[in-house]
Each structure stands twice: as C-alpha cells, then as structure tokens.
Protein backbone atom coordinates (compact mmCIF):
# COMPACT_ATOMS: atom_id res chain seq x y z
CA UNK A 1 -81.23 -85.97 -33.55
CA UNK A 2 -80.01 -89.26 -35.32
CA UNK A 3 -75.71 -88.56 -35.85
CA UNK A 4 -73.90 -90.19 -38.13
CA UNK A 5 -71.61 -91.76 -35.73
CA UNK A 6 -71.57 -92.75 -31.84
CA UNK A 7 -68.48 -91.80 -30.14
CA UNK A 8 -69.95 -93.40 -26.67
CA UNK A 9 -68.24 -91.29 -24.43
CA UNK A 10 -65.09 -91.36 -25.93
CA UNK A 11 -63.53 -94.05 -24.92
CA UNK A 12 -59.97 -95.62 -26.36
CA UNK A 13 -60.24 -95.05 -29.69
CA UNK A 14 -59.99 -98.20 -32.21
CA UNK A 15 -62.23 -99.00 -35.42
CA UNK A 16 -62.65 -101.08 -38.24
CA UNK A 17 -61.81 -99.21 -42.11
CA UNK A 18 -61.31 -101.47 -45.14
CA UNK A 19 -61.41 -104.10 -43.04
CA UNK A 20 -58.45 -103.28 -40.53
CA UNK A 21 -58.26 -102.74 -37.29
CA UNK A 22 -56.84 -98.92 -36.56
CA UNK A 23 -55.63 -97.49 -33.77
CA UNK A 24 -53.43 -94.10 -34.81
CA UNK A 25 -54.89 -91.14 -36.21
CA UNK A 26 -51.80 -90.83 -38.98
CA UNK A 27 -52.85 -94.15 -40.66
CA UNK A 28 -55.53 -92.14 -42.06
CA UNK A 29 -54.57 -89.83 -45.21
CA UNK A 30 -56.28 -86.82 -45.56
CA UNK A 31 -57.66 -87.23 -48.59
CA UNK A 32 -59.00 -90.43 -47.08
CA UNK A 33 -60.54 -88.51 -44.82
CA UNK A 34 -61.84 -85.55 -46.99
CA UNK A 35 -63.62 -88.51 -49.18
CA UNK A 36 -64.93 -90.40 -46.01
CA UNK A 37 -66.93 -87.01 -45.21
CA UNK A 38 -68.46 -86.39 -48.36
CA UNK A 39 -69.43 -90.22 -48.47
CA UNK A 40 -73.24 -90.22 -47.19
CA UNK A 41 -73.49 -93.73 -47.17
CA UNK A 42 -69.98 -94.26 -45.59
CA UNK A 43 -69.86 -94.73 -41.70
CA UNK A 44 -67.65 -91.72 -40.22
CA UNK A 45 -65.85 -93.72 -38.11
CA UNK A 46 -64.96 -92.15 -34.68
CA UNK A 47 -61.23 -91.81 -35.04
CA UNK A 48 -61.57 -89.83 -38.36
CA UNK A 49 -62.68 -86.60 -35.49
CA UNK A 50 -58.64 -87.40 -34.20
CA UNK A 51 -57.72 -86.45 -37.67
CA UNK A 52 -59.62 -83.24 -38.13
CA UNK A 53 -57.42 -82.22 -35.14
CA UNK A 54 -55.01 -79.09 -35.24
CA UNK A 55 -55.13 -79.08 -39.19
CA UNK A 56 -51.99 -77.61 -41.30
CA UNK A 57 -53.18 -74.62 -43.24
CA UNK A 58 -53.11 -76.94 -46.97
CA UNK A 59 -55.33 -79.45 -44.73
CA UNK A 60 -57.86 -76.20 -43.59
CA UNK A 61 -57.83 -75.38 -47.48
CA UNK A 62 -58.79 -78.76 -48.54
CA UNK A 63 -61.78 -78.98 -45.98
CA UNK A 64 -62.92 -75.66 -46.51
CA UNK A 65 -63.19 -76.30 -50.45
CA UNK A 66 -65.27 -79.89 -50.21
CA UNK A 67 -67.07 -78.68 -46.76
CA UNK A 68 -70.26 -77.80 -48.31
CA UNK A 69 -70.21 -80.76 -50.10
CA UNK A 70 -70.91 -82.61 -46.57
CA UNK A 71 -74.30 -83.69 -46.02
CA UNK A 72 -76.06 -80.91 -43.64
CA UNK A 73 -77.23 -83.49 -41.52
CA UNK A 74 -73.32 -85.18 -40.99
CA UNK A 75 -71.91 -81.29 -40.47
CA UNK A 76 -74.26 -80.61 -37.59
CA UNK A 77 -73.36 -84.19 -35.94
CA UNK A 78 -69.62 -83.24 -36.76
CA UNK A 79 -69.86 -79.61 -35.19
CA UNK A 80 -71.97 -81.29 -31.71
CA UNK A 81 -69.03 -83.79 -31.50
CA UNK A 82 -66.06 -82.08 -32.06
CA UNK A 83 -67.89 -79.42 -29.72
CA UNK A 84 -67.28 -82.35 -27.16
CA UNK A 85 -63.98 -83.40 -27.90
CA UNK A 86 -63.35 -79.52 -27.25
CA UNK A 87 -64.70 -80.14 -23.48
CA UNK A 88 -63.58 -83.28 -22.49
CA UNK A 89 -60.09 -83.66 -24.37
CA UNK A 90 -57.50 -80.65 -24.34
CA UNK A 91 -54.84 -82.22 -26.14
CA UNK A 92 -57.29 -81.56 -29.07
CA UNK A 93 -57.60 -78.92 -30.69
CA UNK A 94 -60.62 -77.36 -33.55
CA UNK A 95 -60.50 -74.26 -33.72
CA UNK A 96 -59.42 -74.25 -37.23
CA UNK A 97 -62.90 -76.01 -37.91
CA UNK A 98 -64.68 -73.92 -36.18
CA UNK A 99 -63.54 -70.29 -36.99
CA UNK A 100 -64.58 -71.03 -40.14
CA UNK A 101 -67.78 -72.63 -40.41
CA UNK A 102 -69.30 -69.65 -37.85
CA UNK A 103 -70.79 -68.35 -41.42
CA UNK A 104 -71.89 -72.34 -42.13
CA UNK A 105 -75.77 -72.37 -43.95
CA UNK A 106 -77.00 -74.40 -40.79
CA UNK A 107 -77.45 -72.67 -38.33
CA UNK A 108 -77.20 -75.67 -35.92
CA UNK A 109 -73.45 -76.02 -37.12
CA UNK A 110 -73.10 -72.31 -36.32
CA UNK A 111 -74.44 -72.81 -32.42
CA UNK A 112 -72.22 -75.74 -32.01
CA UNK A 113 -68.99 -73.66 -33.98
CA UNK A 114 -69.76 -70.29 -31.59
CA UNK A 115 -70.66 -72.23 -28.49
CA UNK A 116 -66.77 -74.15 -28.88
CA UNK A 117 -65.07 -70.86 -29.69
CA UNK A 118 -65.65 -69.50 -26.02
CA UNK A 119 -62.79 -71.83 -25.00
CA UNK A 120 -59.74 -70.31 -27.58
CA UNK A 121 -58.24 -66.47 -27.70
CA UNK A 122 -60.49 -65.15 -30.38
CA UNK A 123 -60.33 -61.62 -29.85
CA UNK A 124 -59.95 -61.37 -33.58
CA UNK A 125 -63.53 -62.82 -34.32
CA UNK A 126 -65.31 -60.08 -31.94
CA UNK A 127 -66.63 -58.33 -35.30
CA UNK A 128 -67.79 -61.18 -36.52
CA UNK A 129 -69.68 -62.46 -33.17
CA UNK A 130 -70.98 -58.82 -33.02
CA UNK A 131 -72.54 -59.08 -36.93
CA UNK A 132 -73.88 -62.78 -36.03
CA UNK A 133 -75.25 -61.00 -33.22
CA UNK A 134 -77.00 -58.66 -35.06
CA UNK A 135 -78.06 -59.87 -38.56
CA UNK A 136 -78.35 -63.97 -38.16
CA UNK A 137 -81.29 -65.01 -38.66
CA UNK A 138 -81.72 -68.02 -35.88
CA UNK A 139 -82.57 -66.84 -32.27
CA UNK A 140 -80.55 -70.17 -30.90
CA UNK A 141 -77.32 -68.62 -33.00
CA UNK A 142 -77.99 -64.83 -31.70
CA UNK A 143 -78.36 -66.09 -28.22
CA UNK A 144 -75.11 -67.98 -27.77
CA UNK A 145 -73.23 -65.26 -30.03
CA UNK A 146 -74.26 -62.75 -27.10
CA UNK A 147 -73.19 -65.52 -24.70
CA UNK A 148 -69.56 -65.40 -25.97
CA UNK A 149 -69.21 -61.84 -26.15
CA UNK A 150 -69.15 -61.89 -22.25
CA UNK A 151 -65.57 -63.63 -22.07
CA UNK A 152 -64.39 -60.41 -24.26
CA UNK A 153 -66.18 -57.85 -21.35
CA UNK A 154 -64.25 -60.29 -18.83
CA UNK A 155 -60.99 -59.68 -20.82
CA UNK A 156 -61.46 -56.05 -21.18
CA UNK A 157 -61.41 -55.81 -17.39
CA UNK A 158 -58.24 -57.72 -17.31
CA UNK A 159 -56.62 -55.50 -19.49
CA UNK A 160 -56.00 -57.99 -22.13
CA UNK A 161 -59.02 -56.82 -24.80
CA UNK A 162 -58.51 -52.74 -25.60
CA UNK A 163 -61.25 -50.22 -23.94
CA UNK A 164 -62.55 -49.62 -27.43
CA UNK A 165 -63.96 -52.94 -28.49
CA UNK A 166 -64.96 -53.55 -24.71
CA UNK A 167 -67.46 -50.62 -24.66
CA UNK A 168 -68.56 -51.56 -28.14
CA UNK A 169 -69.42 -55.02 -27.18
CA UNK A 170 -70.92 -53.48 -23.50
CA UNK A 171 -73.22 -50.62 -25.96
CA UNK A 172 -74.43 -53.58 -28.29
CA UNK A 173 -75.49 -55.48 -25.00
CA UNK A 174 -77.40 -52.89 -23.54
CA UNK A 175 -79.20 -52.42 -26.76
CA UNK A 176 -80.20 -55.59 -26.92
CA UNK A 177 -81.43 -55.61 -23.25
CA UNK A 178 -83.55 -52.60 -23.69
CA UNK A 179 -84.62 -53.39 -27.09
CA UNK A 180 -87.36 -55.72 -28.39
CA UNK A 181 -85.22 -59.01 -28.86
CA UNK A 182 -86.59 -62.55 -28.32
CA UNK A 183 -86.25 -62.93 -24.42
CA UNK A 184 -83.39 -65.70 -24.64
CA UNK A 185 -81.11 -63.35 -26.38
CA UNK A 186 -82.44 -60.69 -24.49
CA UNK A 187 -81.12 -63.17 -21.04
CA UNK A 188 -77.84 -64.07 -22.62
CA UNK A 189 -76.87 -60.42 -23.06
CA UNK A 190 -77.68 -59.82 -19.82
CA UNK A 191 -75.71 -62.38 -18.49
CA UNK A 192 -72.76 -61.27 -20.60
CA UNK A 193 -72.88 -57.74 -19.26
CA UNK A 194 -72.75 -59.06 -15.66
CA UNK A 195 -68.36 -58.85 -16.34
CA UNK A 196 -68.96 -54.93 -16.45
CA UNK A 197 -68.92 -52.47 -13.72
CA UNK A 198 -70.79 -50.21 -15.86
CA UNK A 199 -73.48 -48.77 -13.69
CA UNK A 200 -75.77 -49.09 -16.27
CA UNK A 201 -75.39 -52.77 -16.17
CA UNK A 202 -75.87 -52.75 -12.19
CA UNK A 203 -79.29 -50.71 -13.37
CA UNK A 204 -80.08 -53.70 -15.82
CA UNK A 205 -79.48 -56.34 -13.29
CA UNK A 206 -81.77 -54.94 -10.59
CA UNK A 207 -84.74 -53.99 -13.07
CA UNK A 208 -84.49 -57.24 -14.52
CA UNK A 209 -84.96 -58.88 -10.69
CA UNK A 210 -87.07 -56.89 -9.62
CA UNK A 211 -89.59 -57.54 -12.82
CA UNK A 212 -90.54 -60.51 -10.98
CA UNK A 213 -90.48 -62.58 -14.72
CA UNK A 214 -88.66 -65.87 -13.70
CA UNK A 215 -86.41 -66.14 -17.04
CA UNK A 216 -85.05 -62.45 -16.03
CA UNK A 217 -84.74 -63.35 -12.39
CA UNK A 218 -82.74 -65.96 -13.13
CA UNK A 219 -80.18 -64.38 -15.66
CA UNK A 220 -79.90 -61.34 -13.29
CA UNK A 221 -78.98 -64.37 -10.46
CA UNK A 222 -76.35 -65.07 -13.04
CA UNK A 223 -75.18 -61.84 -13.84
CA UNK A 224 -74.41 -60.87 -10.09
CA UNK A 225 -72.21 -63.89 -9.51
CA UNK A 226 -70.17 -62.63 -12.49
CA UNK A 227 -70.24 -59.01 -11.08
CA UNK A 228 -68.29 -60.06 -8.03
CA UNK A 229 -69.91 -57.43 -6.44
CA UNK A 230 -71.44 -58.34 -2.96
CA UNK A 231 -74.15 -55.96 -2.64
CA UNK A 232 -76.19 -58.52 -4.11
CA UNK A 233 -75.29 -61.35 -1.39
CA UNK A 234 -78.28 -60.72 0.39
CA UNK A 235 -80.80 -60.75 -2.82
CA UNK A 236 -78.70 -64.01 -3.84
CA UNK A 237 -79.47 -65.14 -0.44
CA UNK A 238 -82.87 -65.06 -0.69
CA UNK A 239 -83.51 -67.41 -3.28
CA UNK A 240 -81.29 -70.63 -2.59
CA UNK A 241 -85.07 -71.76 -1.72
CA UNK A 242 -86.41 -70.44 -4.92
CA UNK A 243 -89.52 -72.72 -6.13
CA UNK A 244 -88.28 -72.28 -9.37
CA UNK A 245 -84.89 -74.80 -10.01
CA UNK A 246 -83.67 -72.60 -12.79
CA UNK A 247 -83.90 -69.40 -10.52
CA UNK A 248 -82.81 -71.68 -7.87
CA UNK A 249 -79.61 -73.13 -9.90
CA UNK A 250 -78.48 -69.91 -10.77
CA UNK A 251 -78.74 -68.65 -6.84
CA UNK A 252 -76.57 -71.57 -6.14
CA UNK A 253 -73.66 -70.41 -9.11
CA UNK A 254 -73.95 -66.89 -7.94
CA UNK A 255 -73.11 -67.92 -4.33
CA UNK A 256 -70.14 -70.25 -5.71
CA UNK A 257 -68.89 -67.18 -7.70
CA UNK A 258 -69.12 -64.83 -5.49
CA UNK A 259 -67.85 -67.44 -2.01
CA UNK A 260 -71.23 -67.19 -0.11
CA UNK A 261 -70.22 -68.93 2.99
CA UNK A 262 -74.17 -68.50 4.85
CA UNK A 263 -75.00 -70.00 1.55
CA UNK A 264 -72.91 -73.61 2.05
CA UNK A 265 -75.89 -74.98 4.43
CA UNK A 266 -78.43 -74.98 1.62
CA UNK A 267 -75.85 -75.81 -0.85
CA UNK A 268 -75.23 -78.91 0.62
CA UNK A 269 -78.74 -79.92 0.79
CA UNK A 270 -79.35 -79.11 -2.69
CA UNK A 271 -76.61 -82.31 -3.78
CA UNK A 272 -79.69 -84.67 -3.99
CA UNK A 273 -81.88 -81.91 -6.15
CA UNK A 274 -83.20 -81.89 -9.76
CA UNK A 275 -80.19 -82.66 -11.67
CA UNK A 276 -79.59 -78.19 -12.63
CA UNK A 277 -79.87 -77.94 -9.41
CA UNK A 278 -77.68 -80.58 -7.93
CA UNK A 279 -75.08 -79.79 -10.75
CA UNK A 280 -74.55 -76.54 -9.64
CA UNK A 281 -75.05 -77.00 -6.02
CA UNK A 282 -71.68 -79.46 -6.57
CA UNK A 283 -69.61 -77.08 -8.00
CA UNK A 284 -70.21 -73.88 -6.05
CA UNK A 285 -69.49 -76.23 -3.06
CA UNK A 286 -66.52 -76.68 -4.26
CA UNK A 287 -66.02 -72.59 -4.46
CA UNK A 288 -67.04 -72.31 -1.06
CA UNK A 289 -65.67 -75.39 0.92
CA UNK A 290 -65.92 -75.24 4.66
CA UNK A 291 -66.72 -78.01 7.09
CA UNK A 292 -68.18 -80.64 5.13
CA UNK A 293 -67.92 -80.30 1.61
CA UNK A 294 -65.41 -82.96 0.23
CA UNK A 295 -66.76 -85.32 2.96
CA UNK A 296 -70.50 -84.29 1.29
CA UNK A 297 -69.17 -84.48 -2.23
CA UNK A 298 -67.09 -87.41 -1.89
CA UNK A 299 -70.02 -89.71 -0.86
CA UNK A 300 -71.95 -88.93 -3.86
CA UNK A 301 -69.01 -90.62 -5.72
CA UNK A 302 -70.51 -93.76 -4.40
CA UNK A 303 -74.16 -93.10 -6.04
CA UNK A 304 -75.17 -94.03 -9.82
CA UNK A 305 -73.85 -91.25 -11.69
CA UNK A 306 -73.84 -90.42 -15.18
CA UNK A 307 -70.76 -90.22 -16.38
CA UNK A 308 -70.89 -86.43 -17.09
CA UNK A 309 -72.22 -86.13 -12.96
CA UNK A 310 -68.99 -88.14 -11.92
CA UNK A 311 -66.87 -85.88 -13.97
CA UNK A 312 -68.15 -83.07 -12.40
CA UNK A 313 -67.72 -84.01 -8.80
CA UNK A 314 -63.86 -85.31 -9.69
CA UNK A 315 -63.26 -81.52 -10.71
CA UNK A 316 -65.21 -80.50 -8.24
CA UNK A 317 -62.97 -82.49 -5.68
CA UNK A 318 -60.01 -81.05 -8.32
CA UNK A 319 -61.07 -77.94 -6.98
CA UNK A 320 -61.12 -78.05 -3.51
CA UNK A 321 -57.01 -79.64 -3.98
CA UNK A 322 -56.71 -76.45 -5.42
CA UNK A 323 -58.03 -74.26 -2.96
CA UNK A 324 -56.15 -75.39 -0.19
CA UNK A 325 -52.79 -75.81 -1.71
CA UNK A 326 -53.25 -71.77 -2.44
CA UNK A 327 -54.47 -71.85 1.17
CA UNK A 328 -51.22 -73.41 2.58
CA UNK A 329 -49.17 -71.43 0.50
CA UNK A 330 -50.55 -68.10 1.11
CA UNK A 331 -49.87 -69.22 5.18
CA UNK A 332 -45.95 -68.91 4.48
CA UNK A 333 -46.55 -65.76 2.00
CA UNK A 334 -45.98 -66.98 -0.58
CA UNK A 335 -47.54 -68.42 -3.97
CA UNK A 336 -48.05 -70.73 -5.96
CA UNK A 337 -45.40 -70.88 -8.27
CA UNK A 338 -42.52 -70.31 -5.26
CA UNK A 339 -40.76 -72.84 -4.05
C-alpha cells in the first residue's frame, strides 16, 4: 500500500513546513494541522503524528468534525502509523483517535483502530467490540475484534472485568467457534477463549487439535499457552518439530507461556528458522532461560537484523534481567518492590 508519508522507523523527528526547519511538536497549531490532513496534495509530514498525540477534548471535537473529510487512502496510512507509534513509543498516546474511528467507513482504518486498542483499559468499548464482532461486514475487522475480546476474558479472571460481561464475551466466543464463521474469525475466537477455564473451552481446544486441519491446530497451540494449564505440555511437546512453521511457531509461544523447560533444546535450535519461527523461538527463550539462552540470544545480536528482529532480542534480553532480579529477590523472600 503506497502511504502518504514515510516515518522510516521513527527516527529523531525534524522536517521541513513552509520552508522551516521544525523540531517541536507545539510549533504546529492545530488548525494547522486539521488543514494539513484534509490537504490531499499536501505532504503529511511525520511530526504532524506527534501532534495528534493525547488530544484535549476541543482538539478530539475538531478532528472528529473534518475526519471524514480526510482522504480514505491518508486515514488508513494514518491509522497503520499511529498503530506503530502505539508499539514502539509509550510516551505517546492515541487512544482518543482510535476509540473513535472503530465505526470509521474503511474498514482498514477500523483493523488498524481495534488492533491498537488492545494496549489501553477499554473495558467500556466491550459492547462495541462485541457488535463489530457480530454485524461488520469485513472478515479482517471481525477477526481482530474477536482477537481483543481475549484481554477482557484475561481481565475477568483477574477480577478486574465483572463475571457478567466475562461470560457474555466467553458465550459469544463459543458461538462463533461452533458456528459457521469464516475460519480466521473462527481461529481468533478460539484463541481468545484460551484465558477461560471454562471446560467448554478445554472441549474446544482439544476438538480443534485433534481435527488434524493445520489453521485449527495451530490456534488450539495458541490457546493452551494462554490456558496455563499443563495438561497440554505433552501435546505442545510434540510439535516443536511440526512441518508446518505456523503450527510450529505457535508450539514454540505455548512452551514460552506456559515455561516448558524439555522444550528449551529445540527452542534454541529454532533461532536460525523461518523468520515466525525464529521470532518466537527468541522470545519464549527468554520465558524459559536455562543454561544457554542469553549466551544463544546474545550472539544473534551480532547477525544482520532487521531492525524490528534486534528489538525483539533487546527485550528479549530485557526479559531475562527481569527474570532473575525476581529470582534473586524471591532467594531472600522477598519482592520486588522491598528494599
């Protein structure tokens, strides 16, 4: 898809407007900026995404009145960057933008607006994720709507979503698991479902292994590393070999999640895999550690890397800090947060 703008990476932002040189987000006005988006033939320049940033309730007004007047083509390259920004940058924040335009004509903007909501407390916007769930009419928006709704099961179990909207969420799941669905959404609810302890979900899960379909096989991979649950260690197991990288990938996660240690030999020899594969191969490492593991990830540091790769193993390496500060701590009883 051609976008309106390149943001490269995001690097240090600076850019060229009326012929200046800016470097501060606040040297643009808004109504600067509400003109600059409704200007097709106007470069959005990369900085004007700073500005759209934690907007003021006038500001939200203001967009929300002109935002239709936005070519569809610029609000779809918008939504995929600020989308992003949303990963890569948390002193940013859209979720003004993107509460709203969940109900946007384009259903490209609506992926990119659900898909960036999973990160912000939205319990509010369940109804709405259920109806997009149920009446939109792309498969792509249905799929990642069901997605979501799997951080709202996790949060039900947590205490911190009430029972109520949990099993409403966990009955519209099912549904759409035993119903006639396209398979992706089908998948997706599965894999939401995998945060319940329902034993109709463990029922799902295994009938959707055992169907032998590799799609299901892998989403039911999936959904028993977000179970937590290790009767399914030894089906996990079992297909770290898989012939099949996406069944394979999702072995790998499930082992991560659920701290596979017999799993950490193949792990590690799935770092120099198909790039699914080696992604998640890097992270679940890190889940896992053991003998090995920063040494292993640590030396891919000195491959070529893509910068979203080298990201990955820097958290990854993040994470095994992590681990073993909690590890030291818990050896003197006590935690984190004691000194």
């Amino acid at each position: 898809m051609m976008k309106d703008n390149s943001l490269n990476n995001y690097p240090e932002i600076t850019s060229w407007a009326n012929g200046q040189l800016l470097k501060d987000p606040e040297q643009i006005t808004f109504p600067e900026l509400l003109e600059a988006l409704q200007d097709q033939e106007r470069v959005l320049e990369p900085l004007y995404l700073y500005a759209l940033s934690d907007l003021r309730p006038n500001e939200l007004r203001a967009l929300q009145e002109i935002w239709l007047n936005v070519p569809t083509r610029r609000r779809q390259a918008l939504l995929e960057d600020l989308e992003h920004l949303t990963e890569t940058n948390n002193l940013l924040s859209y979720e003004a933008v993107f509460r709203f335009v969940i109900f946007d004509p384009d259903p490209q903007v609506r992926f990119h607006a659900l898909q960036a909501l999973e990160v912000f407390d939205t319990d509010d916007l369940v109804p709405d994720f259920l109806e997009l769930l149920d009446e939109d009419d792309s498969t792509d928006v249905r799929a990642v709507a069901a997605a979501v709704l799997g951080k709202y099961i996790y949060r039900g179990e947590l205490d911190k979503l009430d029972k109520k909207t949990q099993r409403r969420i966990e009955q519209k799941l099912l549904a759409i698991v035993a119903g006639d669905e396209p398979l992706r959404v089908q998948c997706r609810a599965l894999e939401a479902l995998g945060y319940s302890p329902r034993d109709e979900v463990h029922e799902c899960i295994a009938e959707a292994y055992q169907s032998g379909d590799e799609d299901w096989m892998a989403s039911a991979l999936f959904a028993m590393g977000r179970s937590l649950d290790n009767c399914w260690d030894e089906i996990i197991l079992s297909n770290l070999y898989h012939q099949n990288p996406q069944v394979r990938a999702e072995a790998m996660r499930a082992s991560g999640e659920l701290g596979l240690e017999d799993a950490l030999p193949a792990i590690l020899e799935m770092l120099d895999d198909v790039p699914d594969v080696r992604q998640a191969a890097i992270w679940s490492a890190s889940q896992i550690d053991g003998e090995g593991v920063e040494t292993a990830l640590s030396a891919l540091l000195d491959e070529p890397l893509t910068d979203d790769e080298a990201d990955l193993i820097e958290r990854a390496l993040q994470n095994l800090d992590s681990m073993g500060e909690s590890m030291n701590y818990s050896m003197f009883g006590m935690t984190d947060g004691e000194t």
